[in-house]
Protein backbone atom coordinates (compact mmCIF):
# COMPACT_ATOMS: atom_id res chain seq x y z
CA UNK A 1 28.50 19.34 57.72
CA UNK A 2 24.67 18.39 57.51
CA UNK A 3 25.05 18.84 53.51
CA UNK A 4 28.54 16.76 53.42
CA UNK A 5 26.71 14.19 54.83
CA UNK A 6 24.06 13.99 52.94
CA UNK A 7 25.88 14.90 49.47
CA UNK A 8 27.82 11.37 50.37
CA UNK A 9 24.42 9.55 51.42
CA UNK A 10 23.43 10.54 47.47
CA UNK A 11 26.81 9.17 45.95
CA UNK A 12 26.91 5.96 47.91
CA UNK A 13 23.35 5.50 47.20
CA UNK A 14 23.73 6.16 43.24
CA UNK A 15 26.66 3.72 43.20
CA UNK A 16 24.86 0.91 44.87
CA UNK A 17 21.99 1.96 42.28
CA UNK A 18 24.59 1.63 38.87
CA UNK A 19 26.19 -1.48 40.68
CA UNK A 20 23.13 -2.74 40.63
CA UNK A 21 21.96 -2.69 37.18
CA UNK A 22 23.55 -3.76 34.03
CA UNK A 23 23.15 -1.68 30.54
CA UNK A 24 22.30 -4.26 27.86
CA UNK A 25 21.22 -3.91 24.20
CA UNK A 26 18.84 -6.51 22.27
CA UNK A 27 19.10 -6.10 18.88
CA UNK A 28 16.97 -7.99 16.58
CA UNK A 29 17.54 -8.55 12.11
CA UNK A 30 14.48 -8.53 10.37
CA UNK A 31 12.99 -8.77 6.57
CA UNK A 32 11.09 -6.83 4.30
CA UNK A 33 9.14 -5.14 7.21
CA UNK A 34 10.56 -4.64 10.85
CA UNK A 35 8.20 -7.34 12.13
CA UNK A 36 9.58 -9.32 15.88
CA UNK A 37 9.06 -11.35 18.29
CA UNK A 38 8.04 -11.36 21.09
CA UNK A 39 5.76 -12.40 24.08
CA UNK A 40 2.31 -11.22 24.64
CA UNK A 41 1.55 -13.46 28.64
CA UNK A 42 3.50 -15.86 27.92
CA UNK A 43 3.26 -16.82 24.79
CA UNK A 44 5.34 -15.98 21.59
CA UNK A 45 4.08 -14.03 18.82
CA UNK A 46 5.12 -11.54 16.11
CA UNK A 47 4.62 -7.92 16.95
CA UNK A 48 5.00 -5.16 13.55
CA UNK A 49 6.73 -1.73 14.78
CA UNK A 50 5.00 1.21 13.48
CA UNK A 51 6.38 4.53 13.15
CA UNK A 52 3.06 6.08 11.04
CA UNK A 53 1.34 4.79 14.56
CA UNK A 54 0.91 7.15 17.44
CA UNK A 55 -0.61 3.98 19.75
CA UNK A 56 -0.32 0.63 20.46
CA UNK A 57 -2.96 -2.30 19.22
CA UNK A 58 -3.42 -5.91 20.16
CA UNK A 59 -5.96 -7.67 17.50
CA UNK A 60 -9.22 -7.73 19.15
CA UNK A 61 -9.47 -11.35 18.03
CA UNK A 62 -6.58 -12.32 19.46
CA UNK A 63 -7.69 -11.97 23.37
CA UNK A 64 -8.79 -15.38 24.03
CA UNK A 65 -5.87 -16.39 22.54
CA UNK A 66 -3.33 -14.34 24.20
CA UNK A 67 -5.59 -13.77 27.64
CA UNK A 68 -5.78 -10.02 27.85
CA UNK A 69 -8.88 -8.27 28.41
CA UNK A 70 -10.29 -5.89 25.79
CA UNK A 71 -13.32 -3.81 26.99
CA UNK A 72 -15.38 -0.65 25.35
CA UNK A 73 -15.72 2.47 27.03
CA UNK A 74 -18.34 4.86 25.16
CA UNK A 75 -16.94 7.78 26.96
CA UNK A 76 -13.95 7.18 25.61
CA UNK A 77 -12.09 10.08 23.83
CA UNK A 78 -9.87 7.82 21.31
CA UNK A 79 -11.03 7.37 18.17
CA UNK A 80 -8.86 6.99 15.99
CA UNK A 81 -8.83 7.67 11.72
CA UNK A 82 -7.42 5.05 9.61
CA UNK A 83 -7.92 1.05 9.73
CA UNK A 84 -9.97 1.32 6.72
CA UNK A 85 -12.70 3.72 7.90
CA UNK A 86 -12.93 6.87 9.19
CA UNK A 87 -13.40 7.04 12.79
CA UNK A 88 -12.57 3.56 14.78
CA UNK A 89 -13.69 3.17 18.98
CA UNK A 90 -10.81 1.31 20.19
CA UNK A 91 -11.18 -1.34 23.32
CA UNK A 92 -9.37 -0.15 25.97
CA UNK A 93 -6.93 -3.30 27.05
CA UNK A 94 -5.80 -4.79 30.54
CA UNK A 95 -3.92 -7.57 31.69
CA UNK A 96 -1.44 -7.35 28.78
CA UNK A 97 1.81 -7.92 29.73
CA UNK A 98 4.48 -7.92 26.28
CA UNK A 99 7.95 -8.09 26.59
CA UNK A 100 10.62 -7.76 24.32
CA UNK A 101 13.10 -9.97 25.28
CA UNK A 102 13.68 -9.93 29.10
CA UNK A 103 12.45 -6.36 29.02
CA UNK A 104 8.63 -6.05 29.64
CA UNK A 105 7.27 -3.02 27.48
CA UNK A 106 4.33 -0.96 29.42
CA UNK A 107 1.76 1.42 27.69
CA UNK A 108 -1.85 2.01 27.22
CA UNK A 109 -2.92 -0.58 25.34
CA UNK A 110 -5.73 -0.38 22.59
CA UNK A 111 -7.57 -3.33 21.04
CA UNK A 112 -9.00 -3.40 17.47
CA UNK A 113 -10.10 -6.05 14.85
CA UNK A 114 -6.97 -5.53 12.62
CA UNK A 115 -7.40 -8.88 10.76
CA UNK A 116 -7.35 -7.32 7.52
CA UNK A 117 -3.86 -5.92 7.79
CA UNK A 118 -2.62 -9.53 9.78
CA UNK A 119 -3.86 -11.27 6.44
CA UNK A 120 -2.02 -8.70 3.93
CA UNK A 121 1.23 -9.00 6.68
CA UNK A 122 0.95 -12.60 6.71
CA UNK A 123 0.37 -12.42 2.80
CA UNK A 124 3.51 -10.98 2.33
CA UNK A 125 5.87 -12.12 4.70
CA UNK A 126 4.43 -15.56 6.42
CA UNK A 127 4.49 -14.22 9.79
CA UNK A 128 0.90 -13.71 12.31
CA UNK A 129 1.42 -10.62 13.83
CA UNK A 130 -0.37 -9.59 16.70
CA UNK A 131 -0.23 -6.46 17.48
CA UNK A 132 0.76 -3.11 16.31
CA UNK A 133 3.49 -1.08 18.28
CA UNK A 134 3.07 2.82 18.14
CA UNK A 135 5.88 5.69 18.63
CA UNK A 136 4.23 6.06 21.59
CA UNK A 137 5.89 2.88 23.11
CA UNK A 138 8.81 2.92 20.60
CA UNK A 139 9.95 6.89 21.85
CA UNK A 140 9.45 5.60 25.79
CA UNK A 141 12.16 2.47 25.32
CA UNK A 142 14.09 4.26 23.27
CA UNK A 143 13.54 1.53 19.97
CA UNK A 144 15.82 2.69 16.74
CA UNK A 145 15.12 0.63 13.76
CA UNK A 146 17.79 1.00 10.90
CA UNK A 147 16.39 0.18 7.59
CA UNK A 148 20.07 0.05 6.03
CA UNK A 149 20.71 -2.86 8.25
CA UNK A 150 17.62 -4.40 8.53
CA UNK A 151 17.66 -4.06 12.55
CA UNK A 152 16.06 -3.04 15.42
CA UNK A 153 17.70 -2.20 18.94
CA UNK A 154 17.33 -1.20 22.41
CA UNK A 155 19.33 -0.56 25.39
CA UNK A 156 17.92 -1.73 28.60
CA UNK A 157 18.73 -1.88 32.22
CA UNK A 158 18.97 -5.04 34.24
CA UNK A 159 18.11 -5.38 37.54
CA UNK A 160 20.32 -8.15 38.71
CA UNK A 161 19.13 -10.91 41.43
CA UNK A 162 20.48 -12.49 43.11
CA UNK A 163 21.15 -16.85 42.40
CA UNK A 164 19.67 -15.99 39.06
CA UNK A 165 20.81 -18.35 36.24
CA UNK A 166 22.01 -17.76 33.14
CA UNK A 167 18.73 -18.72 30.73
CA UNK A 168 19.42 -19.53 26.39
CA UNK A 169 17.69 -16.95 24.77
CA UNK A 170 16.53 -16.72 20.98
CA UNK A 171 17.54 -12.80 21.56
CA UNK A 172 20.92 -11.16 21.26
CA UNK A 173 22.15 -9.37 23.82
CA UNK A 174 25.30 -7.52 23.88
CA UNK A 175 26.38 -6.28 27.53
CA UNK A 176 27.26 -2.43 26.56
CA UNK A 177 31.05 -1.56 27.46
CA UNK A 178 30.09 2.59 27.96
């Protein structure tokens, strides 16, 4: 009897859970490169997804602008090959909050002086990127950029509040039907 009753405590609770959250997908075209937006605290800016990147950088030069913290740790195991030299310290980042659409993307975050590859970017396709998004991040949300189609998705759960209004978004997001 004990296990009934708890078997049906787990169902009720999993339905009020799936009630309670809504599957979405944002799905985003882009050119040339798979370059988007999005919002590093609060403001808009162009972030480039990288799948040759194992982690996540915010330009160094970028943190007054944006407000995040970048800070050196010596001790710090990370170093990391490529950005035009051979072995790079990286600033370890906090207060960084990015979001991708409504959906707020958490990882370690790693600062560098990537300037040299914002110019080329910028060179070649007009837009300021700000930081560099890893597999790291892109294998935890679950990103899948098609080439072929020039897009990049990713389903998402909502949370939904309560008295919450409907807000315009530059975004589109299809409510999934599965």
């Amino acid at each position: 009897m004990k296990t009934q009753i708890l078997l049906l405590g787990l169902y009720l609770t999993a339905c009020s859970l799936a009630q309670a959250q809504d599957s979405h997908t944002l799905a985003l075209r882009f050119r040339e490169k798979p370059i988007v937006p999005m919002t590093l605290n609060g403001k808009k800016t162009w972030v480039l997804l990288d799948t040759g990147s194992d982690i996540s950088v915010l330009n160094l030069r970028d943190q007054d602008k944006y407000a995040f913290h970048a800070h050196q740790d010596f001790n710090q195991k990370i170093k990391v090959a490529g950005f035009g030299s051979r072995h790079n310290q990286l600033h370890e980042v906090t207060n960084a909050q990015l979001y991708f659409g409504e959906m707020r993307l958490k990882t370690d975050f790693y600062a560098y002086d990537i300037t040299h590859i914002v110019s080329s970017i910028r060179a070649r396709t007009g837009k300021t990127v700000t930081a560099i998004l890893g597999t790291n991040l892109m294998r935890q949300y679950g990103f899948v950029i098609d080439i072929g189609t020039s897009t990049v998705h990713v389903d998402y759960q909502v949370k939904e509040k309560k008295n919450k209004k409907q807000k315009d978004s530059a975004y589109t997001i299809a409510k999934n039907t599965k």
